[in-house]
Protein backbone atom coordinates (compact mmCIF):
# COMPACT_ATOMS: atom_id res chain seq x y z
CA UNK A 1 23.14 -28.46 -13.53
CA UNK A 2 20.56 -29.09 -10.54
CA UNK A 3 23.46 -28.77 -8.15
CA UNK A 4 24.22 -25.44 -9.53
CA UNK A 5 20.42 -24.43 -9.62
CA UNK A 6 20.32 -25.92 -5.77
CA UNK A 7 23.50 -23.68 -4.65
CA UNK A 8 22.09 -20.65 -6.03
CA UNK A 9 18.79 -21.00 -4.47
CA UNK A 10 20.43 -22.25 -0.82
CA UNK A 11 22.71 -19.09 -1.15
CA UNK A 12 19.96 -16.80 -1.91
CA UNK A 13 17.22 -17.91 0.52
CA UNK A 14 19.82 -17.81 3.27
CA UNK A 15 20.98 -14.63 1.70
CA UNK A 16 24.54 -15.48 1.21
CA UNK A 17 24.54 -18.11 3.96
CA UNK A 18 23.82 -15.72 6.90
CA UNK A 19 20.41 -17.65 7.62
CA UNK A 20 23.26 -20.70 8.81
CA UNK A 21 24.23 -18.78 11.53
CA UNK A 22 22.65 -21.04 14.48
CA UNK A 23 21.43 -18.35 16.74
CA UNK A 24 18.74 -15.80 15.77
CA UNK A 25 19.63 -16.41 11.88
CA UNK A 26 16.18 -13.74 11.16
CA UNK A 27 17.68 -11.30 13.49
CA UNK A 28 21.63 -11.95 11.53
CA UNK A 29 19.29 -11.99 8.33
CA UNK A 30 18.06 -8.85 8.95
CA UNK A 31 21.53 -6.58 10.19
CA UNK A 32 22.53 -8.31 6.64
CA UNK A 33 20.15 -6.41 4.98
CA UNK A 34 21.27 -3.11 6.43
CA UNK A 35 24.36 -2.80 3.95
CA UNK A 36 22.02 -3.38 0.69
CA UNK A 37 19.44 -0.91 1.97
CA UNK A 38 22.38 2.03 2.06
CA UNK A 39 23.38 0.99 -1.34
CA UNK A 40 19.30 0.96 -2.48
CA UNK A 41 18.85 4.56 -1.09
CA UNK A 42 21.11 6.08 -3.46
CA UNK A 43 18.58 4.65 -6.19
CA UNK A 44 15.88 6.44 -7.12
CA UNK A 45 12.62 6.14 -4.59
CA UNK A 46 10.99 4.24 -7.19
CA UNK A 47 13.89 2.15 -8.54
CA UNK A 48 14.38 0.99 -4.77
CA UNK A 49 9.78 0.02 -4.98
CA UNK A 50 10.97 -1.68 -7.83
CA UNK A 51 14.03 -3.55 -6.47
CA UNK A 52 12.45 -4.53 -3.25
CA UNK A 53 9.73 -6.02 -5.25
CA UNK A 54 11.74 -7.88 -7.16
CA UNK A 55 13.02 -9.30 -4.34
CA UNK A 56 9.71 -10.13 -2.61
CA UNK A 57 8.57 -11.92 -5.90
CA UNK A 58 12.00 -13.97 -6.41
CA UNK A 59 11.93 -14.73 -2.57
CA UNK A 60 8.42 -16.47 -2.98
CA UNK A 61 9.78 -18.84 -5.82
CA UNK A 62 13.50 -19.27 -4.02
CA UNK A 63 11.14 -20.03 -0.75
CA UNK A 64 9.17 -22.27 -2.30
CA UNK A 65 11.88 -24.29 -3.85
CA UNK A 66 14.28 -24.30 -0.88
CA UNK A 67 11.22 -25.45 1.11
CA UNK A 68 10.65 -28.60 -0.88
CA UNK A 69 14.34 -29.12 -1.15
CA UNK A 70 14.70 -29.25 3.09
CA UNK A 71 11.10 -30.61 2.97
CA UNK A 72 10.16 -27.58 5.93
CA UNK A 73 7.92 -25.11 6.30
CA UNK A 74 9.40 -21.49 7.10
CA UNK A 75 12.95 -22.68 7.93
CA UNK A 76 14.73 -20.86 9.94
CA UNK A 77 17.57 -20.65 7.67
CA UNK A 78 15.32 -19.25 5.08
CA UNK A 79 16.11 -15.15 5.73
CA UNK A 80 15.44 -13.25 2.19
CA UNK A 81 12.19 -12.73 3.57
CA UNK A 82 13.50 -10.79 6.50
CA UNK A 83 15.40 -9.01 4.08
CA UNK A 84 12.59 -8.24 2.08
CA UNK A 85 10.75 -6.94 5.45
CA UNK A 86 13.38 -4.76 6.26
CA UNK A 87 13.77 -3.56 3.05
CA UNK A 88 9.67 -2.46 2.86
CA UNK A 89 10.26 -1.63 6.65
CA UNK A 90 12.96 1.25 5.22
CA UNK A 91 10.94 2.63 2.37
CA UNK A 92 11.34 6.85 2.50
CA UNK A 93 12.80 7.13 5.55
CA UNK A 94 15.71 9.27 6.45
CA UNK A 95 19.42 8.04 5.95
CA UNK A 96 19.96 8.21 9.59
CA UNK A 97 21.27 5.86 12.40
CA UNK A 98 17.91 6.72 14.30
CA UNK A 99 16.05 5.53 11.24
CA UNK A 100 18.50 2.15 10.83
CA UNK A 101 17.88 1.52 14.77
CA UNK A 102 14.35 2.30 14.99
CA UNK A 103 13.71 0.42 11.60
CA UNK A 104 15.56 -2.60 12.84
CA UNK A 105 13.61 -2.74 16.11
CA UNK A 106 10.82 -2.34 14.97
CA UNK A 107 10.47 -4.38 12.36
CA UNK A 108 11.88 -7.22 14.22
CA UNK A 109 9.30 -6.90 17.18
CA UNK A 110 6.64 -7.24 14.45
CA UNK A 111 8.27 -10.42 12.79
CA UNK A 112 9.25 -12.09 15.98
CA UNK A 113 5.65 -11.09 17.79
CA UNK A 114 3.75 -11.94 14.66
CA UNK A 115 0.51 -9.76 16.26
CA UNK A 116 -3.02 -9.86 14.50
CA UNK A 117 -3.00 -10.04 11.50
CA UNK A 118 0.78 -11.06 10.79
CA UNK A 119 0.25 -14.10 13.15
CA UNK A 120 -2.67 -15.46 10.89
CA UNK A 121 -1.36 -14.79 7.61
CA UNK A 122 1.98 -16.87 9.02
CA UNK A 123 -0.47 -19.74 10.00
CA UNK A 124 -2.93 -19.72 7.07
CA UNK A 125 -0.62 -19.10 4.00
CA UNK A 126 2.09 -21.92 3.25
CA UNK A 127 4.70 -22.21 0.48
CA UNK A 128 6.95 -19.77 -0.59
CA UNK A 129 4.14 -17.16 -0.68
CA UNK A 130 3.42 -17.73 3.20
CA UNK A 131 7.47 -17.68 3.96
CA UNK A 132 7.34 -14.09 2.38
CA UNK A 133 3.81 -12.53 3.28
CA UNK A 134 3.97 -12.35 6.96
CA UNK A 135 7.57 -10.62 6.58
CA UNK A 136 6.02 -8.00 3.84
CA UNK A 137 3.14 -7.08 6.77
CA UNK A 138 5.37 -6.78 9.57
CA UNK A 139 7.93 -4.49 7.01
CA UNK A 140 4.18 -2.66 5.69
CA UNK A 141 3.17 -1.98 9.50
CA UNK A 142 6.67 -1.17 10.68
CA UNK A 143 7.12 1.43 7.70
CA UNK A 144 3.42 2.75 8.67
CA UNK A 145 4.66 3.67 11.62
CA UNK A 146 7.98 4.97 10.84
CA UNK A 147 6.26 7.41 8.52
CA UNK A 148 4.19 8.50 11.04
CA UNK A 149 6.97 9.31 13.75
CA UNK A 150 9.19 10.68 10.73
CA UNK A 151 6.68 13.02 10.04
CA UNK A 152 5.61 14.00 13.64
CA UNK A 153 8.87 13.79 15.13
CA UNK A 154 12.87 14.68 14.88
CA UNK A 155 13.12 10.58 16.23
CA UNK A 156 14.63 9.73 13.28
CA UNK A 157 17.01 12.67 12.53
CA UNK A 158 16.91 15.26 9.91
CA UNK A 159 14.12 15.37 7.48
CA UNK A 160 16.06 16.44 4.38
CA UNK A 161 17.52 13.07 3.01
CA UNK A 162 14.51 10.04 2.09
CA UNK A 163 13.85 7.19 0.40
């Protein structure tokens, strides 16, 4: 039975194994995400809250137990938290390719970067909680700013489809 329970975690914290890809697995981890988030904005705004925090709450445990299993802190192959990020990163935005683009770029500056406050939450916090917090900030500040140029700005397309 531990096997099993050891699978399932491995397969979720890589999300489906794309975290094993050996080059830039956050960067795979998060064009992986892209297909849920088009299913999740056909959800209702708040069903897709409620979903992403879902998965920000089972990625802390699945981090935390993958972690002790590999015996690492923040593996690399650990990716539901960029998923996660992306996921907050994508909250009421437009169902554009501007908004998919932008989204993607800009929340992967924040979680490669790490700046401010990002970078000390990723050194302070450990666990599963620390694997998934600095990935929720980056998504919070990249959706922040989103909002903003969605709201000032045709950027991200046409302002009559959001999530």
């Amino acid at each position: 039975m531990n096997k099993i329970i050891d699978q399932i975690i491995e397969c979720l914290a890589t999300f489906f194994y794309v975290g094993k890809i050996p080059k830039a697995p956050g960067t795979f981890g998060t064009l992986a995400a892209i297909p849920l988030w088009f299913v999740m904005t056909k959800l209702n705004p708040i069903f897709y809250m409620a979903v992403t925090f879902v998965i920000v709450i089972l990625g802390i445990f699945i981090s935390e137990a993958y972690e002790r299993k590999l015996e690492i802190h923040d593996s690399k192959t650990i990716v539901i938290d960029e998923v996660a990020g992306f996921l907050i990163t994508m909250v009421w935005l437009p169902v554009t390719w501007q908004s998919v683009v932008f989204g993607f770029l800009l929340f992967r500056f924040f979680d490669i970067l790490k700046p401010g406050p990002i970078k000390l939450i990723d050194q302070k916090i450990k666990g599963g909680v620390g694997v998934m917090l600095d990935d929720v900030a980056a998504g919070i500040i990249a959706s922040l700013i989103l909002q903003i140029v969605y709201n000032q700005t045709l950027w991200l397309g046409a302002q009559t489809q959001t999530l």
